[in-house]
PDB file of N, CA and C in Angstrom:
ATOM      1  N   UNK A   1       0.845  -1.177   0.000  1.00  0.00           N
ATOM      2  CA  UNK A   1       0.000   0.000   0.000  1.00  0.00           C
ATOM      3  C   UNK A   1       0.890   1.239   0.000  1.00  0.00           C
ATOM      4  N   UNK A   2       0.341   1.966  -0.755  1.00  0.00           N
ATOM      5  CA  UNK A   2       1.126   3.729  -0.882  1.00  0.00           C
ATOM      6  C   UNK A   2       0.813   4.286  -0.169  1.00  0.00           C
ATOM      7  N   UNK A   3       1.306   5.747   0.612  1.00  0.00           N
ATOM      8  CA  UNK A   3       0.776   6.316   1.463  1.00  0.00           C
ATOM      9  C   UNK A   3       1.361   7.942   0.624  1.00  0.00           C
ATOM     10  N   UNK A   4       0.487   8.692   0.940  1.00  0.00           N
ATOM     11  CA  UNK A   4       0.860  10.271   0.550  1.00  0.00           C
ATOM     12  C   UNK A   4       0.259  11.273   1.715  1.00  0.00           C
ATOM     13  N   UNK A   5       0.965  12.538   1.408  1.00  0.00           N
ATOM     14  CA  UNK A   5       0.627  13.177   2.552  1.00  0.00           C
ATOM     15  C   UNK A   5       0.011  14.058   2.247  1.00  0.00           C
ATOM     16  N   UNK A   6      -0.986  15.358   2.709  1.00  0.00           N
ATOM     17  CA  UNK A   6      -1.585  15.929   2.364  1.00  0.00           C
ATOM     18  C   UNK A   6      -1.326  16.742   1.349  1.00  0.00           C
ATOM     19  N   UNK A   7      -0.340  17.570   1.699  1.00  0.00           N
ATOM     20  CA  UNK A   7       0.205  18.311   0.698  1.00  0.00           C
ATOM     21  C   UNK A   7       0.647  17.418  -1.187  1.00  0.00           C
ATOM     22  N   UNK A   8       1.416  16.413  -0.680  1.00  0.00           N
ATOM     23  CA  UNK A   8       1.270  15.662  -1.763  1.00  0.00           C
ATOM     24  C   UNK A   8      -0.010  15.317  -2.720  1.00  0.00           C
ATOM     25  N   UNK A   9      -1.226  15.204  -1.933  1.00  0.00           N
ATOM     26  CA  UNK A   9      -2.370  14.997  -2.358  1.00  0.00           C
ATOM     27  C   UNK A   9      -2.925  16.072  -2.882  1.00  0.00           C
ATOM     28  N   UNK A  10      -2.841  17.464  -2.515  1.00  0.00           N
ATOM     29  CA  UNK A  10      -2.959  18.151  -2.594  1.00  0.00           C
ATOM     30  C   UNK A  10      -2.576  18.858  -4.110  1.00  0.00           C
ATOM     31  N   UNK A  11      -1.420  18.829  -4.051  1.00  0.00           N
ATOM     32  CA  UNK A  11      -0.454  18.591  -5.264  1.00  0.00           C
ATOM     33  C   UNK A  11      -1.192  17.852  -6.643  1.00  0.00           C
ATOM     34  N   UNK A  12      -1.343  16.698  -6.291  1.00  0.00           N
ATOM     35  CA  UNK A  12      -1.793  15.633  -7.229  1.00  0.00           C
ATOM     36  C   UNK A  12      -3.473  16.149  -7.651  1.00  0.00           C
ATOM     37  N   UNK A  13      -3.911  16.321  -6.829  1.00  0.00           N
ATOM     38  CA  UNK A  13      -5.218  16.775  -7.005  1.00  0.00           C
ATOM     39  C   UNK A  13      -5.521  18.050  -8.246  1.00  0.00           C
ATOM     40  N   UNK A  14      -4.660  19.144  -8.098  1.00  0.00           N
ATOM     41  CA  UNK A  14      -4.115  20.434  -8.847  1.00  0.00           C
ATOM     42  C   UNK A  14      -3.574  19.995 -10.185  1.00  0.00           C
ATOM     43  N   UNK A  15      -2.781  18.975 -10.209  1.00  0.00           N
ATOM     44  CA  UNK A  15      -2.117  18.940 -11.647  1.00  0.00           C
ATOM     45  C   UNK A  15      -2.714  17.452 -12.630  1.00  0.00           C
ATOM     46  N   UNK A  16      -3.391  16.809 -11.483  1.00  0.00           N
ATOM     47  CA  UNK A  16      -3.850  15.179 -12.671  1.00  0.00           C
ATOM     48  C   UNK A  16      -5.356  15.921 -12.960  1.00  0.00           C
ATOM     49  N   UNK A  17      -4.827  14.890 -14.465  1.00  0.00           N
ATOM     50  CA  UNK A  17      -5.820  15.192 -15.548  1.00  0.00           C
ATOM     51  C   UNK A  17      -7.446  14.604 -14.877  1.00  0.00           C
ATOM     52  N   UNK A  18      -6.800  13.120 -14.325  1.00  0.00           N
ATOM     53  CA  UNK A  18      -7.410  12.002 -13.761  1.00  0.00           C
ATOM     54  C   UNK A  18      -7.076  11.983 -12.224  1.00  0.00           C
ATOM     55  N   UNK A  19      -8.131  12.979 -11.784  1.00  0.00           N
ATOM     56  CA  UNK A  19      -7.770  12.883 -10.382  1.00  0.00           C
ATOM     57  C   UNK A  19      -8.144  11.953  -9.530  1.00  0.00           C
ATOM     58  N   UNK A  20      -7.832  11.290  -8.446  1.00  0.00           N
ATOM     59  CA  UNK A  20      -7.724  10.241  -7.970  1.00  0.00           C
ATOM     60  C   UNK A  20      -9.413  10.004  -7.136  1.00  0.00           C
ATOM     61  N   UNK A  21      -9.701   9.199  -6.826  1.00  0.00           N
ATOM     62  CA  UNK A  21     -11.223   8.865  -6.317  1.00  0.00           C
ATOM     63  C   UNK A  21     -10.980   9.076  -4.832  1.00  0.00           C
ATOM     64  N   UNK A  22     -11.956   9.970  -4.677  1.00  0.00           N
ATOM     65  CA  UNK A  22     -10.832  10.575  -2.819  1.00  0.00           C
ATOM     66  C   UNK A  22     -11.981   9.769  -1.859  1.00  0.00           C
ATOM     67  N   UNK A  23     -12.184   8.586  -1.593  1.00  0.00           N
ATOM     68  CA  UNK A  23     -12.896   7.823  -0.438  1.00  0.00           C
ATOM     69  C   UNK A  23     -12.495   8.530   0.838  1.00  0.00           C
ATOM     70  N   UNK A  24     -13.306   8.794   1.377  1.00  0.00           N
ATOM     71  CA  UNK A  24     -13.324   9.404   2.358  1.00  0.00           C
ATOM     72  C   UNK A  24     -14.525   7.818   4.244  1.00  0.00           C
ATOM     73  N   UNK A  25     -13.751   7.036   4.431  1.00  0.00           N
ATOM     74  CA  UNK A  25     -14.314   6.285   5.344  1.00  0.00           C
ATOM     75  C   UNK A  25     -15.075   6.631   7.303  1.00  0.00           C
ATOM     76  N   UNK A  26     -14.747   8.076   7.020  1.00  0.00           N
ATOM     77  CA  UNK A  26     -15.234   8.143   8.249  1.00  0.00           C
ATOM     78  C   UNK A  26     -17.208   8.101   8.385  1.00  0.00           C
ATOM     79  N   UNK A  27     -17.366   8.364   9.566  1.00  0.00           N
ATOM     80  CA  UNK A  27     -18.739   8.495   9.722  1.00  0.00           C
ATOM     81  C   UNK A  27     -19.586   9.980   9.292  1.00  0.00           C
ATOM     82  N   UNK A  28     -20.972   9.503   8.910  1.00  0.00           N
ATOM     83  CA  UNK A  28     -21.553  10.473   7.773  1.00  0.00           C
ATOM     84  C   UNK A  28     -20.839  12.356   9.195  1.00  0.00           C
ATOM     85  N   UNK A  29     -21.686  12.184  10.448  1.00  0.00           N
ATOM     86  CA  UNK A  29     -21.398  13.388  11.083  1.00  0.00           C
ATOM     87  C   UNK A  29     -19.857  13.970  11.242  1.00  0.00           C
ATOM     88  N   UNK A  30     -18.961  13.009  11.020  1.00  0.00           N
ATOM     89  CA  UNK A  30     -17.556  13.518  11.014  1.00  0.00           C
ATOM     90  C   UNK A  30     -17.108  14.233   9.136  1.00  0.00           C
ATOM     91  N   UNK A  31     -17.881  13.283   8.856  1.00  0.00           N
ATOM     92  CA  UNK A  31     -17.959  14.192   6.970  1.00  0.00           C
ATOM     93  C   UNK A  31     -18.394  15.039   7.018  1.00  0.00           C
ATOM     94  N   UNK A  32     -19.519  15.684   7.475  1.00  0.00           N
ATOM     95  CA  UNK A  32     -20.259  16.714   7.429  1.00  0.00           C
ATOM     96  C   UNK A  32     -19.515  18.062   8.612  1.00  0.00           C
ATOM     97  N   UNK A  33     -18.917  17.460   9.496  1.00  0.00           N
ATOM     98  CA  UNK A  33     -18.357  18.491   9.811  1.00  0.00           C
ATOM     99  C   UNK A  33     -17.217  19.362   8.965  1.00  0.00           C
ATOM    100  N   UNK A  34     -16.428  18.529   8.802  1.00  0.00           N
ATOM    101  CA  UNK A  34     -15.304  18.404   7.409  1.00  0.00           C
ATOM    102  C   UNK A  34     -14.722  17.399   6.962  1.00  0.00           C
ATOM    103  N   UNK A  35     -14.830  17.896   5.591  1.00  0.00           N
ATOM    104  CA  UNK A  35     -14.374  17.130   4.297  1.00  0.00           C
ATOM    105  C   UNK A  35     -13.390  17.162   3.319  1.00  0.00           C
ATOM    106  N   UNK A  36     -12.760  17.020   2.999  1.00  0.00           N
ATOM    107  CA  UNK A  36     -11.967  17.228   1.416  1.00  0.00           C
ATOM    108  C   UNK A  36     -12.857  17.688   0.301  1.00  0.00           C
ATOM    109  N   UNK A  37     -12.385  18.512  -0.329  1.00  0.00           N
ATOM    110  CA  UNK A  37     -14.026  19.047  -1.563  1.00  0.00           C
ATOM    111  C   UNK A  37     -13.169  17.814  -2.372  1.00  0.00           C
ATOM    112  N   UNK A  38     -14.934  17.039  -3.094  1.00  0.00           N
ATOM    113  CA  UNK A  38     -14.257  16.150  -3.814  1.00  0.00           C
ATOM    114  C   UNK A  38     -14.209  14.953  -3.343  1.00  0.00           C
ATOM    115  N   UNK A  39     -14.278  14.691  -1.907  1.00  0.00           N
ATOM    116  CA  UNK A  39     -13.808  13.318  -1.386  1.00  0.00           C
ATOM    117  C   UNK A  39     -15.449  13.016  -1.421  1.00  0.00           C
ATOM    118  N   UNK A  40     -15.589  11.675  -2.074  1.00  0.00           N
ATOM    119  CA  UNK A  40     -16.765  10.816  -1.503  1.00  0.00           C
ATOM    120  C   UNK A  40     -17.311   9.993  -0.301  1.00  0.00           C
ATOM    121  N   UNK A  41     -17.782  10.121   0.685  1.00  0.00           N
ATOM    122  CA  UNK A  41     -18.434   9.288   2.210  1.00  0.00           C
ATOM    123  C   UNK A  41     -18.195   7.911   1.961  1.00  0.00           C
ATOM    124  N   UNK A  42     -18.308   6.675   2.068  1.00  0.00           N
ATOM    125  CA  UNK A  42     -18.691   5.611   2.569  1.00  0.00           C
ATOM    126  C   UNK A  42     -18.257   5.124   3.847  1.00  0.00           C
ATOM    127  N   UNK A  43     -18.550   5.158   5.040  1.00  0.00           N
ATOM    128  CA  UNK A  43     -18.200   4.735   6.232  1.00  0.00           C
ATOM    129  C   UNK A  43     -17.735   3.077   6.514  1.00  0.00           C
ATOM    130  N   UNK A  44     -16.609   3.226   7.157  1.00  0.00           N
ATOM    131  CA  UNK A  44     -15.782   1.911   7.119  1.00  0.00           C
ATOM    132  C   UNK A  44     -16.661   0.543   7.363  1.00  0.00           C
ATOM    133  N   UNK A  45     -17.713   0.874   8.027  1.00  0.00           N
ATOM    134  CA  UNK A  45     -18.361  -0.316   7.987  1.00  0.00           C
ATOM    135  C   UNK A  45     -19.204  -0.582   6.933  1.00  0.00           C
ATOM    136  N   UNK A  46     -19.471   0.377   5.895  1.00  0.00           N
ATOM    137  CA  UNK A  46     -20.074  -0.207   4.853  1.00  0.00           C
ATOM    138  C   UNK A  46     -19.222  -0.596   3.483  1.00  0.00           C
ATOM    139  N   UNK A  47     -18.201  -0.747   3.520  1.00  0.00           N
ATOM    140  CA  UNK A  47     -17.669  -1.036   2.504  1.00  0.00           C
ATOM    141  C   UNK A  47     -17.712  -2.339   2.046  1.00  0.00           C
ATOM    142  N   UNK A  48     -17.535  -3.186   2.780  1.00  0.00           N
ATOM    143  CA  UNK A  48     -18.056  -4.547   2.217  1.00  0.00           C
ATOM    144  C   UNK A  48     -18.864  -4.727   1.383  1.00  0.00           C
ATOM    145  N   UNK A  49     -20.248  -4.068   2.037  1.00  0.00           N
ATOM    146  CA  UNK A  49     -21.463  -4.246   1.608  1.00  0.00           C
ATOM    147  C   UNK A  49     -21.459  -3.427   0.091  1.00  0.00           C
ATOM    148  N   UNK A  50     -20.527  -2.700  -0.316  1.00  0.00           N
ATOM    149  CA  UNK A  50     -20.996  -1.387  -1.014  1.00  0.00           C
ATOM    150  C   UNK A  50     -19.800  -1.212  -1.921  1.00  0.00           C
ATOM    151  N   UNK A  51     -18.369  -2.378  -1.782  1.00  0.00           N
ATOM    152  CA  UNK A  51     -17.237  -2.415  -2.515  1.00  0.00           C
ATOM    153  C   UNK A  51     -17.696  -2.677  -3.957  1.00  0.00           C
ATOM    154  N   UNK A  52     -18.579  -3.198  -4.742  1.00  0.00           N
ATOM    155  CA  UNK A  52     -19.228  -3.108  -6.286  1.00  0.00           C
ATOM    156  C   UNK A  52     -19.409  -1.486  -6.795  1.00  0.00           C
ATOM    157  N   UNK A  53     -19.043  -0.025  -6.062  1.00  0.00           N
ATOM    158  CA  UNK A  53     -19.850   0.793  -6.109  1.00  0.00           C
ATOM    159  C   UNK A  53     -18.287   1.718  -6.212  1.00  0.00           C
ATOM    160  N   UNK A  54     -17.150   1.066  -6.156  1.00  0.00           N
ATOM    161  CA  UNK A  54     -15.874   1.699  -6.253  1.00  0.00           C
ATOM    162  C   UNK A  54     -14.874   1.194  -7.238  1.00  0.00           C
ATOM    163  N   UNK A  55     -14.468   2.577  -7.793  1.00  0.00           N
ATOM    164  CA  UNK A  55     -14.191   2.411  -9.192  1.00  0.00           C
ATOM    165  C   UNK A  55     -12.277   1.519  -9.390  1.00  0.00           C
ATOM    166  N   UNK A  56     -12.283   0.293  -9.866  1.00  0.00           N
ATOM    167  CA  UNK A  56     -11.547  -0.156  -9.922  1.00  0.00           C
ATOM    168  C   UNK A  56     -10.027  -0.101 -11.188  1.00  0.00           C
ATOM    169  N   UNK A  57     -11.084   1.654 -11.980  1.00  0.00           N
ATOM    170  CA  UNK A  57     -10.461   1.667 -12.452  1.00  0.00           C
ATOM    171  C   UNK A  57      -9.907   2.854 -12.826  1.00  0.00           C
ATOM    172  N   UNK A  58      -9.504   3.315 -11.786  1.00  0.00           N
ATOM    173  CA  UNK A  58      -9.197   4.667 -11.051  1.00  0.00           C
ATOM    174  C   UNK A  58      -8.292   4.375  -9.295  1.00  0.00           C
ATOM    175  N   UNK A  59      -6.894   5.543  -9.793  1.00  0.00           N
ATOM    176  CA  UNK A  59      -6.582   4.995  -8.512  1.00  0.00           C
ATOM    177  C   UNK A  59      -7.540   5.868  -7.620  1.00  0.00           C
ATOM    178  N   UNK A  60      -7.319   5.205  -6.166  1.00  0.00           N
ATOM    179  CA  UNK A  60      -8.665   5.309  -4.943  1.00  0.00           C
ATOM    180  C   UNK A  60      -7.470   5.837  -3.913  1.00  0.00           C
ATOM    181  N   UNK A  61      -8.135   7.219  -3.092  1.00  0.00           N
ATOM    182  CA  UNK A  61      -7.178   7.628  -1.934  1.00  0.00           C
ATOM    183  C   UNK A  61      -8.138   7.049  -0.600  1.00  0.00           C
ATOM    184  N   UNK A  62      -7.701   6.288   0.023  1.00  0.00           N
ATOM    185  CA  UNK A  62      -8.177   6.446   1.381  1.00  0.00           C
ATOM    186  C   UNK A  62      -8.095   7.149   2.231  1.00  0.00           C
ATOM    187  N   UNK A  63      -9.483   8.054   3.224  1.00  0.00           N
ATOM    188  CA  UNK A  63      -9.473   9.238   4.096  1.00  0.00           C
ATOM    189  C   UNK A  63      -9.994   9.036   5.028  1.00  0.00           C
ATOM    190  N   UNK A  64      -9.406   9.359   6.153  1.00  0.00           N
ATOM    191  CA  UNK A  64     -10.036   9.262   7.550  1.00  0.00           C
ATOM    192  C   UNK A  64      -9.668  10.546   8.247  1.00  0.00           C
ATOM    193  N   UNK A  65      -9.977  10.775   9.814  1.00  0.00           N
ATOM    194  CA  UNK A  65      -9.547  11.133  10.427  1.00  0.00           C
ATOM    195  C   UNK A  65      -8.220  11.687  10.696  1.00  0.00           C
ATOM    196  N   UNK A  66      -7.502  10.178  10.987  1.00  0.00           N
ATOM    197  CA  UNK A  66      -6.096  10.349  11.663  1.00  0.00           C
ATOM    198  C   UNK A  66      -4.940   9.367  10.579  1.00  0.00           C
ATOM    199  N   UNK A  67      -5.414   8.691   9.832  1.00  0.00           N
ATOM    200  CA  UNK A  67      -4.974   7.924   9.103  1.00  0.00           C
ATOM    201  C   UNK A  67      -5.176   6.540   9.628  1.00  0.00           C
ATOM    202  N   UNK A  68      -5.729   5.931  10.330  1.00  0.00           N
ATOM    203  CA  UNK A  68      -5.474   4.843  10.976  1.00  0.00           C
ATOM    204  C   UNK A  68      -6.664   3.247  10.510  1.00  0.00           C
ATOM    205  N   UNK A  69      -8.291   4.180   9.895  1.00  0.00           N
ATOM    206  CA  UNK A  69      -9.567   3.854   9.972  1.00  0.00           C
ATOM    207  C   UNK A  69      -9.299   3.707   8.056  1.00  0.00           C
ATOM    208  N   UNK A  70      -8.675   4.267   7.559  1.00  0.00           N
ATOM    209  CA  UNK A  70      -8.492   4.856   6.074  1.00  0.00           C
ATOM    210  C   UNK A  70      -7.547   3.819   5.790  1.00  0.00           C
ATOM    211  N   UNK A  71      -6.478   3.287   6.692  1.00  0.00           N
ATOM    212  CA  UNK A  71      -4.952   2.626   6.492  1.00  0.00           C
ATOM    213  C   UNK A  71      -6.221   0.774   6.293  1.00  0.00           C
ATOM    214  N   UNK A  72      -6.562   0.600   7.161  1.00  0.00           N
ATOM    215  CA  UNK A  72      -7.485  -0.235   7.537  1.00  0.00           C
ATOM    216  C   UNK A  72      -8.675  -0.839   6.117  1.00  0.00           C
ATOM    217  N   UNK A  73      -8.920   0.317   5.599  1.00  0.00           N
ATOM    218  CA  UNK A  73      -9.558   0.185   4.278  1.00  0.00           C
ATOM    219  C   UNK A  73      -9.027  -0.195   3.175  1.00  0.00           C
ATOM    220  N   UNK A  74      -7.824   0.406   2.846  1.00  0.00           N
ATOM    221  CA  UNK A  74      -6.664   0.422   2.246  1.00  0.00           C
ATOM    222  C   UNK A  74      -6.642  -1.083   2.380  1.00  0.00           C
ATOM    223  N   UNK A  75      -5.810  -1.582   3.460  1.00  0.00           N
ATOM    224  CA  UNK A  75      -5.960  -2.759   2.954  1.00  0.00           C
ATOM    225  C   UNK A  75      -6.743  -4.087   2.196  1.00  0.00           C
ATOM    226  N   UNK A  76      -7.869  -4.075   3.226  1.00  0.00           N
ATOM    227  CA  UNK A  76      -9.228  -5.033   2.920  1.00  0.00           C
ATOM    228  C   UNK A  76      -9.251  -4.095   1.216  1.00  0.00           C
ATOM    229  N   UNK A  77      -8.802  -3.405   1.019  1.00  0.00           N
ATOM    230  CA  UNK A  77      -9.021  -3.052  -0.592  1.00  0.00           C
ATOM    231  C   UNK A  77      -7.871  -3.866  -1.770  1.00  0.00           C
ATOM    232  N   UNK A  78      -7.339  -3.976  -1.292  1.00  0.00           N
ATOM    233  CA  UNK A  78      -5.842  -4.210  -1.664  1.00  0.00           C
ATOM    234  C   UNK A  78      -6.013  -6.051  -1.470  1.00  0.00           C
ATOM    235  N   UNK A  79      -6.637  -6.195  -0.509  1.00  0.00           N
ATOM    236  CA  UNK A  79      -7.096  -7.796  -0.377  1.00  0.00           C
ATOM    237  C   UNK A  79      -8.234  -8.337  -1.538  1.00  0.00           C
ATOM    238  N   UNK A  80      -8.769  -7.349  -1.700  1.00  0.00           N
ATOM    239  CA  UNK A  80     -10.018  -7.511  -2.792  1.00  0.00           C
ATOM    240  C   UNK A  80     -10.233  -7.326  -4.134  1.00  0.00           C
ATOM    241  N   UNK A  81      -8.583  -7.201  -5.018  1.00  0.00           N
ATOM    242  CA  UNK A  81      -8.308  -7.161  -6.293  1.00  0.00           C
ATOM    243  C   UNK A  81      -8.732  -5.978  -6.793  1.00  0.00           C
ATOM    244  N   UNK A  82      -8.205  -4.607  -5.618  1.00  0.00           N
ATOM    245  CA  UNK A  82      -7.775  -3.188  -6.155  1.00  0.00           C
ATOM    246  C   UNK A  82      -6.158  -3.242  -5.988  1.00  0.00           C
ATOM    247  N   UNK A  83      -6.081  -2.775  -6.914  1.00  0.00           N
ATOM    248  CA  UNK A  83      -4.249  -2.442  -6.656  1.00  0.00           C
ATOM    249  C   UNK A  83      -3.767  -1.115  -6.625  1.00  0.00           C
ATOM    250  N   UNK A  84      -5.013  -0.230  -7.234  1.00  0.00           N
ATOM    251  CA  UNK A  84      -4.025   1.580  -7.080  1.00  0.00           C
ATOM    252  C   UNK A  84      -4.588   1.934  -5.750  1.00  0.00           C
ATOM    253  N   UNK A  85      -4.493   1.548  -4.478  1.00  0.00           N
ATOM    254  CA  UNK A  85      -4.642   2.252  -3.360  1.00  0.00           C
ATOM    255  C   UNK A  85      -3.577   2.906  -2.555  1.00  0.00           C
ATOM    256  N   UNK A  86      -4.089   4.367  -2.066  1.00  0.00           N
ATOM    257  CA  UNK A  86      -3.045   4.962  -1.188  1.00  0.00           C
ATOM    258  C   UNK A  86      -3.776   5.682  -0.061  1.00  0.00           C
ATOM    259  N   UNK A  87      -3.152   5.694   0.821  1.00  0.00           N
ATOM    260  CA  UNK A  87      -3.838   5.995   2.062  1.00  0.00           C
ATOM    261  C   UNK A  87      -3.289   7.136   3.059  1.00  0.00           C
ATOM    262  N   UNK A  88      -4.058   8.676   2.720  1.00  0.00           N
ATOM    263  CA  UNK A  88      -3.494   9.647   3.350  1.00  0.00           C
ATOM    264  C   UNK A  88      -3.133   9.422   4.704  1.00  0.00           C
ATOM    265  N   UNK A  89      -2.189   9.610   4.948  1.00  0.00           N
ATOM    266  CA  UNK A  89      -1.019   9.833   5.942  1.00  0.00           C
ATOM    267  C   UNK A  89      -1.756  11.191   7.403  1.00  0.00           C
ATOM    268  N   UNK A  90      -2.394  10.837   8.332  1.00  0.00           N
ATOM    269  CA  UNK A  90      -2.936  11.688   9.158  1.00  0.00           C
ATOM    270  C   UNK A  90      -4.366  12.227   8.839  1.00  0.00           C
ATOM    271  N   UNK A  91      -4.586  11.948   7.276  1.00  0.00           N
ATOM    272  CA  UNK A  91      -5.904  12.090   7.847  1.00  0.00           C
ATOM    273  C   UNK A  91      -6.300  13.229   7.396  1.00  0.00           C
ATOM    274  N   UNK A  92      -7.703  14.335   7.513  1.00  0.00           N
ATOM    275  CA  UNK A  92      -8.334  15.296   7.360  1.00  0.00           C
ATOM    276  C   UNK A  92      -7.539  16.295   8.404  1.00  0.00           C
ATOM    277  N   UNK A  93      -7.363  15.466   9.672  1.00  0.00           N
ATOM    278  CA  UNK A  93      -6.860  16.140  10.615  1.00  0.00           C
ATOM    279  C   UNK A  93      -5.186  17.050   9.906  1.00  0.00           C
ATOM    280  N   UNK A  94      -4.489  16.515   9.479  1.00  0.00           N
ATOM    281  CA  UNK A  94      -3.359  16.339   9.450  1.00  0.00           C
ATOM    282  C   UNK A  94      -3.510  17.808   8.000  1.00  0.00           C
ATOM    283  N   UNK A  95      -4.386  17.329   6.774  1.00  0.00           N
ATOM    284  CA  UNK A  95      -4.919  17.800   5.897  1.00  0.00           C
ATOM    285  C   UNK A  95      -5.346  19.392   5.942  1.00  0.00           C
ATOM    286  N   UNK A  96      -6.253  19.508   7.397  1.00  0.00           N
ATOM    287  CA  UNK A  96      -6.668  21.036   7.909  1.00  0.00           C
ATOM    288  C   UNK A  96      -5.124  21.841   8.298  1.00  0.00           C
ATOM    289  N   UNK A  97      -4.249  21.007   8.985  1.00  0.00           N
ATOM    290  CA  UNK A  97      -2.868  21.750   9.279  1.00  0.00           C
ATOM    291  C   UNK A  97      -1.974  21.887   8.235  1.00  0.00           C
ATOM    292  N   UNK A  98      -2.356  21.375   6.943  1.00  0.00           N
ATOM    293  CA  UNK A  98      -0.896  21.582   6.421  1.00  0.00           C
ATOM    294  C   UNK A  98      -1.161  22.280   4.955  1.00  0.00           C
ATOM    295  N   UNK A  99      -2.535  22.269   4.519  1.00  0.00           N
ATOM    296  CA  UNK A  99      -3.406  22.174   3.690  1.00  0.00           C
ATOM    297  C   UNK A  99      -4.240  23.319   3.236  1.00  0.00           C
ATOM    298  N   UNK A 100      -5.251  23.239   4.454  1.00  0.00           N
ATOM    299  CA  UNK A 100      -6.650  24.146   4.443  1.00  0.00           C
ATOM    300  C   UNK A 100      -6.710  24.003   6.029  1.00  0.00           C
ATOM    301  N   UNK A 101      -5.786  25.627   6.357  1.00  0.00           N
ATOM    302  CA  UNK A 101      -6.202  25.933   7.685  1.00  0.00           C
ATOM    303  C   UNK A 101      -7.434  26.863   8.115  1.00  0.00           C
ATOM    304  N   UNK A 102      -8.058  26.882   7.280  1.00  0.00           N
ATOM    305  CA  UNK A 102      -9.624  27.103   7.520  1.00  0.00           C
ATOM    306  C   UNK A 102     -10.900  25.538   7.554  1.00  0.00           C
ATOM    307  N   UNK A 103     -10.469  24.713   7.525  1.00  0.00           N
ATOM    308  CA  UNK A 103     -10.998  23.717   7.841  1.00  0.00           C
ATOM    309  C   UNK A 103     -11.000  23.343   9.209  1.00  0.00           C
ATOM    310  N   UNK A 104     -12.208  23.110   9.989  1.00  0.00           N
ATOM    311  CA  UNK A 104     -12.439  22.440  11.177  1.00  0.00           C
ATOM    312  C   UNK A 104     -11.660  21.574  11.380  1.00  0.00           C
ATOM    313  N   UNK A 105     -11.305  21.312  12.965  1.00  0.00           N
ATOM    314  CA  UNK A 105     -10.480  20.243  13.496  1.00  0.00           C
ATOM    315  C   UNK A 105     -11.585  19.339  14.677  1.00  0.00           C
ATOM    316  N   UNK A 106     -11.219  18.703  14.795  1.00  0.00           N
ATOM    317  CA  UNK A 106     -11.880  17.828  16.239  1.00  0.00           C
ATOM    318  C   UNK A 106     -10.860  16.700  16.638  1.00  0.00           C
TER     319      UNK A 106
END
């Protein structure tokens, strides 16, 4: 599994043609507080149920929090015959500090 950091993502986001599918796994009220513009919801426990619904053919960023819930996805993705996964490094959290310091923290 790849890992990138915000700024990197950040980066990548600005210059690909084909920007990356920004999964975003936390819970719907932690999305709604803040988000990545761009990142799509599915909460870590529904991915199982809901992995037919992610594009396999496109690389996929995993987003969480802190990096830890996102790292976690990443894999079980990577177990399930995706291979472009990368998994931001800290998180939204990490993302508001280095990123978009007008974005909410918790």
């Amino acid at each position: 599994m790849h890992t990138i950091t915000p700024i990197q993502l950040h980066d990548l986001i600005n210059s690909a043609e084909d920007t990356p599918f920004l999964l975003d796994v936390r819970e719907p009220n932690e999305f709604e507080y803040c988000h990545i513009t761009g990142s799509q919801l599915m909460p870590m426990h529904s991915i199982p149920a809901n992995i037919d619904q992610l594009p396999k053919n496109r690389p996929i960023v995993t987003i969480c929090h802190h990096g830890m819930r996102s790292m976690q996805v990443a894999q079980f993705l990577l177990q399930n015959e995706f291979s472009d996964i990368t998994n931001l490094t800290g998180g939204v959290h990490a993302w508001a500090q280095s990123v978009d310091s007008s974005m909410p923290t918790y």
